[in-house]
Every structure is written in structure tokens, then in C-alpha cells.
Protein backbone atom coordinates (compact mmCIF):
# COMPACT_ATOMS: atom_id res chain seq x y z
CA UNK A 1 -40.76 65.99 212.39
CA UNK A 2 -40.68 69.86 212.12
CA UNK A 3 -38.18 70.38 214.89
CA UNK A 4 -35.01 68.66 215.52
CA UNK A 5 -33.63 67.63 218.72
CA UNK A 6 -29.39 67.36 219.11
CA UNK A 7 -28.60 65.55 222.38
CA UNK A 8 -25.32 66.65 222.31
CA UNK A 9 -22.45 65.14 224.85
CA UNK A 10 -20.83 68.10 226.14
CA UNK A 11 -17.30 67.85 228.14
CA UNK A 12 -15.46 70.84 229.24
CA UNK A 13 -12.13 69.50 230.86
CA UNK A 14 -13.16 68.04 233.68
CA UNK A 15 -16.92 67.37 234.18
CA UNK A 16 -19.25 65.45 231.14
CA UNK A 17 -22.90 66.56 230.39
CA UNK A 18 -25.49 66.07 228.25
CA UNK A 19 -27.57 68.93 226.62
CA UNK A 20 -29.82 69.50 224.44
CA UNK A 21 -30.56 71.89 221.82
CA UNK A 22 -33.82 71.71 219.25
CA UNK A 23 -34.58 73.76 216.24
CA UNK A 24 -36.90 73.99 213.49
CA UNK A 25 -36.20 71.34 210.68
CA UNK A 26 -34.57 72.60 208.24
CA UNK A 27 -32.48 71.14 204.97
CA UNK A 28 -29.37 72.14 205.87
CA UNK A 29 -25.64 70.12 206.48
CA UNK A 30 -25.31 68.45 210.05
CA UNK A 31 -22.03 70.87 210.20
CA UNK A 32 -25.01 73.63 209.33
CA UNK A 33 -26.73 72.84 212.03
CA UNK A 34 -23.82 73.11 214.83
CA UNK A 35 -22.74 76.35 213.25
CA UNK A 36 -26.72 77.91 213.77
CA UNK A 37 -26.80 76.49 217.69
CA UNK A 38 -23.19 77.83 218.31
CA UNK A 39 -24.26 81.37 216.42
CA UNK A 40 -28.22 81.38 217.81
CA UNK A 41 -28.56 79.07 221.19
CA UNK A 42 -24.96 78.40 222.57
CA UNK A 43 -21.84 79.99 222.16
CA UNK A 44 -19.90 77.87 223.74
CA UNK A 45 -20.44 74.52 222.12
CA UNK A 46 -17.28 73.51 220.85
CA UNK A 47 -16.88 71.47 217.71
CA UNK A 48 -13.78 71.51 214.74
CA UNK A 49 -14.17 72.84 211.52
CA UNK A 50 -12.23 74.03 208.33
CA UNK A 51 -12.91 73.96 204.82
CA UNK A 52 -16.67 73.00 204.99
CA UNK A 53 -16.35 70.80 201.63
CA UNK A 54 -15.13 67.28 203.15
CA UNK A 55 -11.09 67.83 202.44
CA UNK A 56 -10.14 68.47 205.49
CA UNK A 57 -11.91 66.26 207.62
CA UNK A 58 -11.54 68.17 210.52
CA UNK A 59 -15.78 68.24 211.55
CA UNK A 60 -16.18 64.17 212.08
CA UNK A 61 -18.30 63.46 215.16
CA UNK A 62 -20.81 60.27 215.85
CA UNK A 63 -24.33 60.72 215.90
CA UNK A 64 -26.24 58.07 217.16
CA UNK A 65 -22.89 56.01 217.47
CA UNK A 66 -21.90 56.60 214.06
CA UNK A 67 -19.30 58.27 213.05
CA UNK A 68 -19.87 60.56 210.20
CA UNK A 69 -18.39 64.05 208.00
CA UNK A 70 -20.55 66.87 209.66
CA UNK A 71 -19.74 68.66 206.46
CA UNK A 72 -21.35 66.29 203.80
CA UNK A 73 -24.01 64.82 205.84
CA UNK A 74 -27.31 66.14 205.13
CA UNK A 75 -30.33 66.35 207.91
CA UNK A 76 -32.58 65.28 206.15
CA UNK A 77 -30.05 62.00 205.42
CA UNK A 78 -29.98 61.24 208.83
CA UNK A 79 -33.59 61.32 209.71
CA UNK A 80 -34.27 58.95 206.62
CA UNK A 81 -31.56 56.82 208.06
CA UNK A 82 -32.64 56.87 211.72
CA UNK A 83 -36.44 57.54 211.15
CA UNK A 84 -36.12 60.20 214.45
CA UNK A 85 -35.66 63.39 214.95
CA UNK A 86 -33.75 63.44 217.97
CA UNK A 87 -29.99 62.50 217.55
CA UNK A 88 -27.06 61.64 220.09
CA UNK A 89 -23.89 63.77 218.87
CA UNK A 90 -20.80 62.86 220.50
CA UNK A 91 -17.18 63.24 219.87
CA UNK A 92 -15.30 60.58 217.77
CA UNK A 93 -15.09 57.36 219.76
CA UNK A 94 -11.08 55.76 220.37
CA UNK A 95 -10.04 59.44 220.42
CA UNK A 96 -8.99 61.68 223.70
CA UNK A 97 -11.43 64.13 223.86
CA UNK A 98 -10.45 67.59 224.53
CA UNK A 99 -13.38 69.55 224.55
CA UNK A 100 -17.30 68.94 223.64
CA UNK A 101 -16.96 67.25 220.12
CA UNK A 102 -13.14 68.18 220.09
CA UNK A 103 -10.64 65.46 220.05
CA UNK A 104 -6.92 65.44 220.20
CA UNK A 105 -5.02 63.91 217.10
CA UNK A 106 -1.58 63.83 218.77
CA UNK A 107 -1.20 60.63 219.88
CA UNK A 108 -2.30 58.99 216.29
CA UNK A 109 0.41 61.26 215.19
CA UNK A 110 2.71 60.16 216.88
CA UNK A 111 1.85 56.33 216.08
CA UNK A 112 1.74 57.45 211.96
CA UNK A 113 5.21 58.39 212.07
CA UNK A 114 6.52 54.21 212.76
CA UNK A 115 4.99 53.07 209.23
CA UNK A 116 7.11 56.19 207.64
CA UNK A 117 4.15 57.81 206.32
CA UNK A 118 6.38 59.78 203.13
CA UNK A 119 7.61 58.78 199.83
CA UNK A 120 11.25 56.92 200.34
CA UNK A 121 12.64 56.77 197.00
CA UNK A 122 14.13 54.04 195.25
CA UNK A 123 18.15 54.82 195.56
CA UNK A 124 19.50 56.03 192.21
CA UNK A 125 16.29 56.87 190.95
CA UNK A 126 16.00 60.75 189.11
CA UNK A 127 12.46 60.51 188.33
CA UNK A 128 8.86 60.11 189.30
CA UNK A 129 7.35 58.71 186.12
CA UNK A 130 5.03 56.00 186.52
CA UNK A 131 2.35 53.83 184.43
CA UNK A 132 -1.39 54.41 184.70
CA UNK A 133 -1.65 50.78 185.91
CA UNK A 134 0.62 51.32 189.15
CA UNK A 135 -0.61 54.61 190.03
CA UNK A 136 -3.80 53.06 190.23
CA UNK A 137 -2.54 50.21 192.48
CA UNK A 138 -2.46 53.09 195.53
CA UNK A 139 -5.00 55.98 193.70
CA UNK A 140 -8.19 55.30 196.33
CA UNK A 141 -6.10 55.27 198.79
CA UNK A 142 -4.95 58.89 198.57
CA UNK A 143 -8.35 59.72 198.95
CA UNK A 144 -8.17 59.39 203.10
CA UNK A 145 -8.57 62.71 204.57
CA UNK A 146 -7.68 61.76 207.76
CA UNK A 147 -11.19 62.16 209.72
CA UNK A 148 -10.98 59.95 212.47
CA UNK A 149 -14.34 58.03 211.18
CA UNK A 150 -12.43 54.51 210.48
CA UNK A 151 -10.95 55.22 213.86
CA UNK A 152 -14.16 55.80 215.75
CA UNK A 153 -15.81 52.49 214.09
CA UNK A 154 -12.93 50.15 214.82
CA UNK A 155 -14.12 46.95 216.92
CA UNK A 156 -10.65 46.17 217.67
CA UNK A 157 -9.13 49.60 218.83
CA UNK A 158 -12.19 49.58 221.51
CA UNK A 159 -10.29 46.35 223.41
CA UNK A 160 -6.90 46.75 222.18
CA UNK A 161 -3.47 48.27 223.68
CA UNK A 162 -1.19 50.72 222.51
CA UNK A 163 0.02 48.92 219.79
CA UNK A 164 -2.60 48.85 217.39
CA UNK A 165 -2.45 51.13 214.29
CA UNK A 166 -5.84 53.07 213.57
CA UNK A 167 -7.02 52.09 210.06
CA UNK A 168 -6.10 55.36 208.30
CA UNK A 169 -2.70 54.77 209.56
CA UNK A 170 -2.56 51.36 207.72
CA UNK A 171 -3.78 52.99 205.09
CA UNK A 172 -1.43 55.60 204.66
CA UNK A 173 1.06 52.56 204.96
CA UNK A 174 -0.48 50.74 202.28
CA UNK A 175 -0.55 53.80 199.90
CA UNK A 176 3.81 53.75 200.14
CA UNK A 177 3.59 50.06 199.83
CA UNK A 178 1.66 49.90 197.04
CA UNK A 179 3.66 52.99 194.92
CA UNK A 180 6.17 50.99 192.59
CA UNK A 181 8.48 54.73 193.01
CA UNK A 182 8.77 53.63 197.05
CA UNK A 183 11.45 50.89 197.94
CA UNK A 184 10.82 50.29 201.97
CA UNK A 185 7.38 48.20 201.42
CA UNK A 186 8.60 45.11 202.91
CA UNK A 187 9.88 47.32 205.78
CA UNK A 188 6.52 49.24 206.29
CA UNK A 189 4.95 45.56 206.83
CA UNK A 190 7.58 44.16 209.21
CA UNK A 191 6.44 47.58 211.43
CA UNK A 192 2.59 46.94 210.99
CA UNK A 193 2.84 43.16 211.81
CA UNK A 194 5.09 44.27 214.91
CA UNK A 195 1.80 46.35 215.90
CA UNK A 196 -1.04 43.43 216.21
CA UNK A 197 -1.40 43.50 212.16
CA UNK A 198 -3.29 40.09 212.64
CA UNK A 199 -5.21 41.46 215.18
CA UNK A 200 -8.11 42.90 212.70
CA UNK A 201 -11.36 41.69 213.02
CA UNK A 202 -12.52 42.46 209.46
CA UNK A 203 -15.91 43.46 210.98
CA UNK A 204 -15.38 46.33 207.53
CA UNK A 205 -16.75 49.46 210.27
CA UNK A 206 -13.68 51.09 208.71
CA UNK A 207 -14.89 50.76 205.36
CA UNK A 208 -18.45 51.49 205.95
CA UNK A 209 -17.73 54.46 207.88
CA UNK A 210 -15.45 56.05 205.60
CA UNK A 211 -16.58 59.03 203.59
CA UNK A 212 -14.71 58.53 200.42
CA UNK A 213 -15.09 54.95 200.55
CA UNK A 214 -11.70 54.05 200.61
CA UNK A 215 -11.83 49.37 201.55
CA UNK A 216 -9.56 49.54 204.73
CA UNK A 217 -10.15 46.54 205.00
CA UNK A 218 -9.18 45.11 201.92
CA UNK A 219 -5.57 46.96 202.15
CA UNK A 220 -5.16 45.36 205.42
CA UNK A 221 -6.06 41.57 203.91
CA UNK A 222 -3.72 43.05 201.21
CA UNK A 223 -0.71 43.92 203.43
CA UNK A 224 -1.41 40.57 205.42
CA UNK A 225 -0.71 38.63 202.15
CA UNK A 226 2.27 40.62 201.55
CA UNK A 227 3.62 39.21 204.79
CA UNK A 228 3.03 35.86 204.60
CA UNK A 229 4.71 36.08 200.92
CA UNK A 230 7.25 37.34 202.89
CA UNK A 231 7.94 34.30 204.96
CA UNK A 232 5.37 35.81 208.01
CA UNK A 233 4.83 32.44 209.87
CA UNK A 234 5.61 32.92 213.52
CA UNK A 235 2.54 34.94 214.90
CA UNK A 236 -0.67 33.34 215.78
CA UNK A 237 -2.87 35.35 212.92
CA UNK A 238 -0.49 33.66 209.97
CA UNK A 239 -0.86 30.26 211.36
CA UNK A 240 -4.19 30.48 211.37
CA UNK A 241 -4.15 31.43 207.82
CA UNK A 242 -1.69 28.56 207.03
CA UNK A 243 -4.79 26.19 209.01
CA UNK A 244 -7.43 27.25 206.30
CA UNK A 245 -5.37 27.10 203.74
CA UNK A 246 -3.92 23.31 204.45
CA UNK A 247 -7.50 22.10 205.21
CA UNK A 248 -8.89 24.03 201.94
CA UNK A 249 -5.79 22.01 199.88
CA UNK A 250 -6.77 18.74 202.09
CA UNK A 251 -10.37 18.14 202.62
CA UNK A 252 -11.93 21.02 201.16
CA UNK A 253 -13.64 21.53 205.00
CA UNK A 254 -12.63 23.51 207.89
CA UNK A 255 -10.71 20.78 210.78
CA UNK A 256 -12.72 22.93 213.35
CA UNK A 257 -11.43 20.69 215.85
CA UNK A 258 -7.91 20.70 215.04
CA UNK A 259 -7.71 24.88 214.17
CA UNK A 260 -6.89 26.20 217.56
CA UNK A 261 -3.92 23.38 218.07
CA UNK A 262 -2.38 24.27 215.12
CA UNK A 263 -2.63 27.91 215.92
CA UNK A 264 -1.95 28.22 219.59
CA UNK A 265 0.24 25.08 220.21
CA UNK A 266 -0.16 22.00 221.81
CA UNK A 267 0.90 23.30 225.16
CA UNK A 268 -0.82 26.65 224.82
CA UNK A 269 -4.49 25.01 223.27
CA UNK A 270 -4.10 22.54 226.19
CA UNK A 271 -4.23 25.39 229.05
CA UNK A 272 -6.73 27.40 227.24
CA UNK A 273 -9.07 24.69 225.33
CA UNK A 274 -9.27 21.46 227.44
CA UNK A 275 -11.99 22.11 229.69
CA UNK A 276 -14.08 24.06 226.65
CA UNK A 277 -13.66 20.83 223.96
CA UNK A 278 -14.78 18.50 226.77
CA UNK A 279 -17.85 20.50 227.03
CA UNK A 280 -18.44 20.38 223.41
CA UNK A 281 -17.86 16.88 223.08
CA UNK A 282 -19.90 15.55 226.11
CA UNK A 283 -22.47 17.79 224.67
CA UNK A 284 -22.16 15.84 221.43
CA UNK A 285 -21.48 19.33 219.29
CA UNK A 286 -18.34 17.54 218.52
CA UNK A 287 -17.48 14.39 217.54
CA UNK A 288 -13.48 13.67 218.28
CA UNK A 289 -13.51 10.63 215.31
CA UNK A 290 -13.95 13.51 213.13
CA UNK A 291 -10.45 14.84 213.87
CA UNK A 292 -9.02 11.68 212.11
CA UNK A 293 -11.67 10.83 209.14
CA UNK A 294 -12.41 13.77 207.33
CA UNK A 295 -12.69 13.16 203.80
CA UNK A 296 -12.03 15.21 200.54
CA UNK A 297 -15.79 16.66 199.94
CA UNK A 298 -16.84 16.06 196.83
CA UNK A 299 -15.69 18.29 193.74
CA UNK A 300 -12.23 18.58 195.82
CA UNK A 301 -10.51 18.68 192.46
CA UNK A 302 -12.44 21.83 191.56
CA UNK A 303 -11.61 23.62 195.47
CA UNK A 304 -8.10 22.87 194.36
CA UNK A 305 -8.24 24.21 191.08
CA UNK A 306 -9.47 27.78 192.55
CA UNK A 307 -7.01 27.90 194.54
CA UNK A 308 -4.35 27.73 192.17
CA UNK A 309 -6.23 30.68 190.30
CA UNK A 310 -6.39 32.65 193.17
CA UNK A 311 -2.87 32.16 193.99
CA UNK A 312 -1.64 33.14 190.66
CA UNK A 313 -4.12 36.28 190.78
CA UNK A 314 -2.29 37.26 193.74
CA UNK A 315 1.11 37.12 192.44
CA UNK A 316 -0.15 39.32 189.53
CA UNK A 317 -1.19 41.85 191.74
């Protein structure tokens, strides 16, 4: 592997391209790298870039389909990853792109301003002091640098519309929510769950893609909790949580069978479901007796107990 190979996806307005560009192997950053082709092969390969020390996170781009910081990301990293020395580079997926590896940030900026993305101070309040124990309630979360990375690996903003909020703009929401100093938490959530909150597929590519390792993911189970303790019980994604939770109280087992009537409706799970549970059950995958005669498994008592626990961890939190 003593020369590299950079397929890169080039786009110039109008017309896409592929080109490539190879160089002897050196150990040197991947935003290294575009910097020597740009200086040495092409001049007109067009990529963002700022501080060079993963603060700004203005250099993310996806190589093989992954999005990573140009900056921080080592060569020699992603040829022990891939086990190749020839790598796809392509701009940030779920982003406009504007030119080669350039994308345009205007229209998540736009949707970051509805979750109020700035302190909004209790009223009456004349200071900012605050214990070490809430300031580390929202710490990791100032972390985000903005890069686009959660963005690009999001399974749900591939399918979705308009309305759903990129991860880093949850995030920024759940950094307000969680600081004790800010007093519109509750109305930060009623905005998320009014765009598709329930809608995450906690497949974690936001936290697994994320540079400083900030758990997207967990915020947005976190902020989905905070709705439901709000009295959240109309869309779709809370009755399903009320489902698991009932049959976890009940039976200790999943009512499979009974999940998507209590989630959809009767009249909506009868359009959408009829002709699929026949299938299953002619099939014999399911067994319609089973609806009525699940038992308690055994140890139910114990199920029960945890939940209380986990319940009262929650309310600590």
C-alpha cells in the first residue's frame, strides 16, 4: 500500500463526476491529504476548512460512506479500518451540496432556530451560579461542534420530510433543557415532539459517527421521557412506549400480537394489518389464542421490582 488512491465525487453546480487522484502513502491527516492534491495535482478541488484542530468542524466529508473530521482522521487510521488503499470521498450525506465536498448549512440553520438554541433565563434570576452536579447534567453536550457527521449518518433523515430535526439540533436542544439556569425546557420538547421526535430509529449512527462522542441518542431517549412525564400520550411513538411498558407491568412478555392495535387504533391497524396477521397466522408464526392467555413469566415479581427502580432512577435524574 505505498500509494493512495482518493476517488473523490466531484460536483461543480450543475454536472457530478468522479475523479481520481493517487499519491504516495504518507502519515499525514485525511484534511493533509486534500490540502497536498489541491496545492500539487488540482487546484480546483473544493473542500471546507478552518482551524485544522477539530473545533470548528468545518472539514467533515464521508469516505467510504462514513462520515468523518478530515482534520483528526489519520491515513493510516483509515487504511487499518478499511484494509484498502483506495477510498470514496464524498460530501456529507442529508446535506445540499454546493460544490465538490462543500455543503450548504443554511437550511439546518434555519430549522435550529425552532428549539431556541440560546440560554432563556429563569425570570428574576441575577446570576449564573450553578452546582458541579447540574453543570454536568448538559457538560458533553457542549462538546458538539456542529460537523454535520450525526447528520450524514442519520437512517431516519435519509426517508424523512422536512420536519425532522438533525441530531445536533436535538442536541443543542437538550443542552438548554438540561441547564437548571434555563426555564423553557418543557417548551423546547413540545417543539421537538411537533417535529417527528418519535420518529428516531435509535440505529446510534449519530453517536458512532460523532467525533467527540457526544450519545445523541441517549439525549433523544432522554427528551422522549421528558415528554411522556409531561403527559405526551397522543402520538403513535408514546403509545407504543405505553404498550411495552403495560405488557412489561403485566406479563413480563411483549403482546406482539396486540402492539400495533394499541398503537395505531383499531380502525387504523385494521386497514393496514389485516391482510399481513392473516398471513402470519395461516402460516402458523402466530397463534391468535396467544392474544388472550399470556401468562406472568416466571420471576414476574422481580421484572416488576426493576421497574420500580428504574422509574425512581428516572425521577432522580
Amino acid at each position: 500500500m505505498d500509494t493512495i488512491t482518493f476517488n473523490v465525487r466531484r460536483f461543480d453546480g450543475e454536472d457530478a463526476w468522479n475523479q481520481e487522484y493517487s499519491f504516495k502513502r504518507q502519515t499525514i491527516t485525511l484534511l493533509g491529504a486534500l490540502n497536498m492534491i489541491r496545492e500539487e495535482l488540482d487546484d480546483s478541488l473544493c473542500f471546507t476548512q478552518a482551524c485544522r484542530h477539530s473545533i470548528c468542524g468545518s472539514c467533515a466529508i464521508t469516505v467510504n460512506g462514513s462520515a468523518y473530521l478530515a482534520c483528526e482522521t489519520q491515513l493510516d487510521e483509515l487504511i487499518d479500518t478499511f484494509q484498502t488503499n483506495y477510498f470514496y470521498l464524498a460530501p456529507l450525506n442529508n446535506f445540499p451540496v454546493v460544490r465538490d465536498l462543500v455543503v450548504s448549512f443554511d437550511e439546518k440553520a434555519e430549522k435550529m432556530s425552532k428549539v431556541m438554541p440560546w440560554m432563556c433565563p429563569h425570570e428574576g434570576r441575577h446570576d449564573h451560579k450553578q452546582s458541579e452536579a447540574d453543570h454536568q447534567k448538559y457538560q458533553q453536550a457542549t462538546d458538539c461542534v456542529m460537523c454535520g457527521c450525526c447528520a450524514s449518518g442519520c437512517s431516519e433523515l435519509r426517508y424523512s420530510n422536512d420536519n425532522y430535526l438533525e441530531p445536533f439540533i436535538m442536541n443543542k436542544a437538550y443542552r438548554f433543557i438540561r441547564d437548571s439556569r434555563d426555564e423553557k425546557g418543557e417548551d423546547r420538547v413540545k417543539i421537538i415532539l411537533e417535529n417527528d421526535l418519535w420518529k428516531c430509529l435509535h440505529c446510534n449512527q449519530c453517536a458512532t459517527k460523532c467525533p467527540k462522542g457526544i450519545p445523541v441518542s441517549s439525549e433523544i431517549s432522554y427528551m422522549r421521557r421528558m415528554a411522556l412525564r409531561m403527559g405526551e400520550d397522543k402520538s403513535m411513538g408514546a403509545r407504543h412506549a405505553y404498550c411495552f411498558r403495560d405488557d412489561l407491568i403485566k406479563t413480563g412478555i411483549l403482546n406482539e400480537a396486540m402492539l400495533a392495535v394499541k398503537t395505531e387504533g383499531i380502525v387504523k391497524c385494521a386497514a393496514n394489518r389485516i391482510p399481513f396477521t392473516m398471513r402470519m397466522v395461516l402460516s402458523g408464526k402466530m397463534n391468535p389464542l396467544h392474544v388472550m392467555l399470556q401468562k406472568p413469566v416466571k420471576g414476574i415479581d422481580g421484572v416488576r421490582k426493576l421497574y420500580e427502580i428504574s422509574q425512581k432512577m428516572d425521577k432522580e435524574d
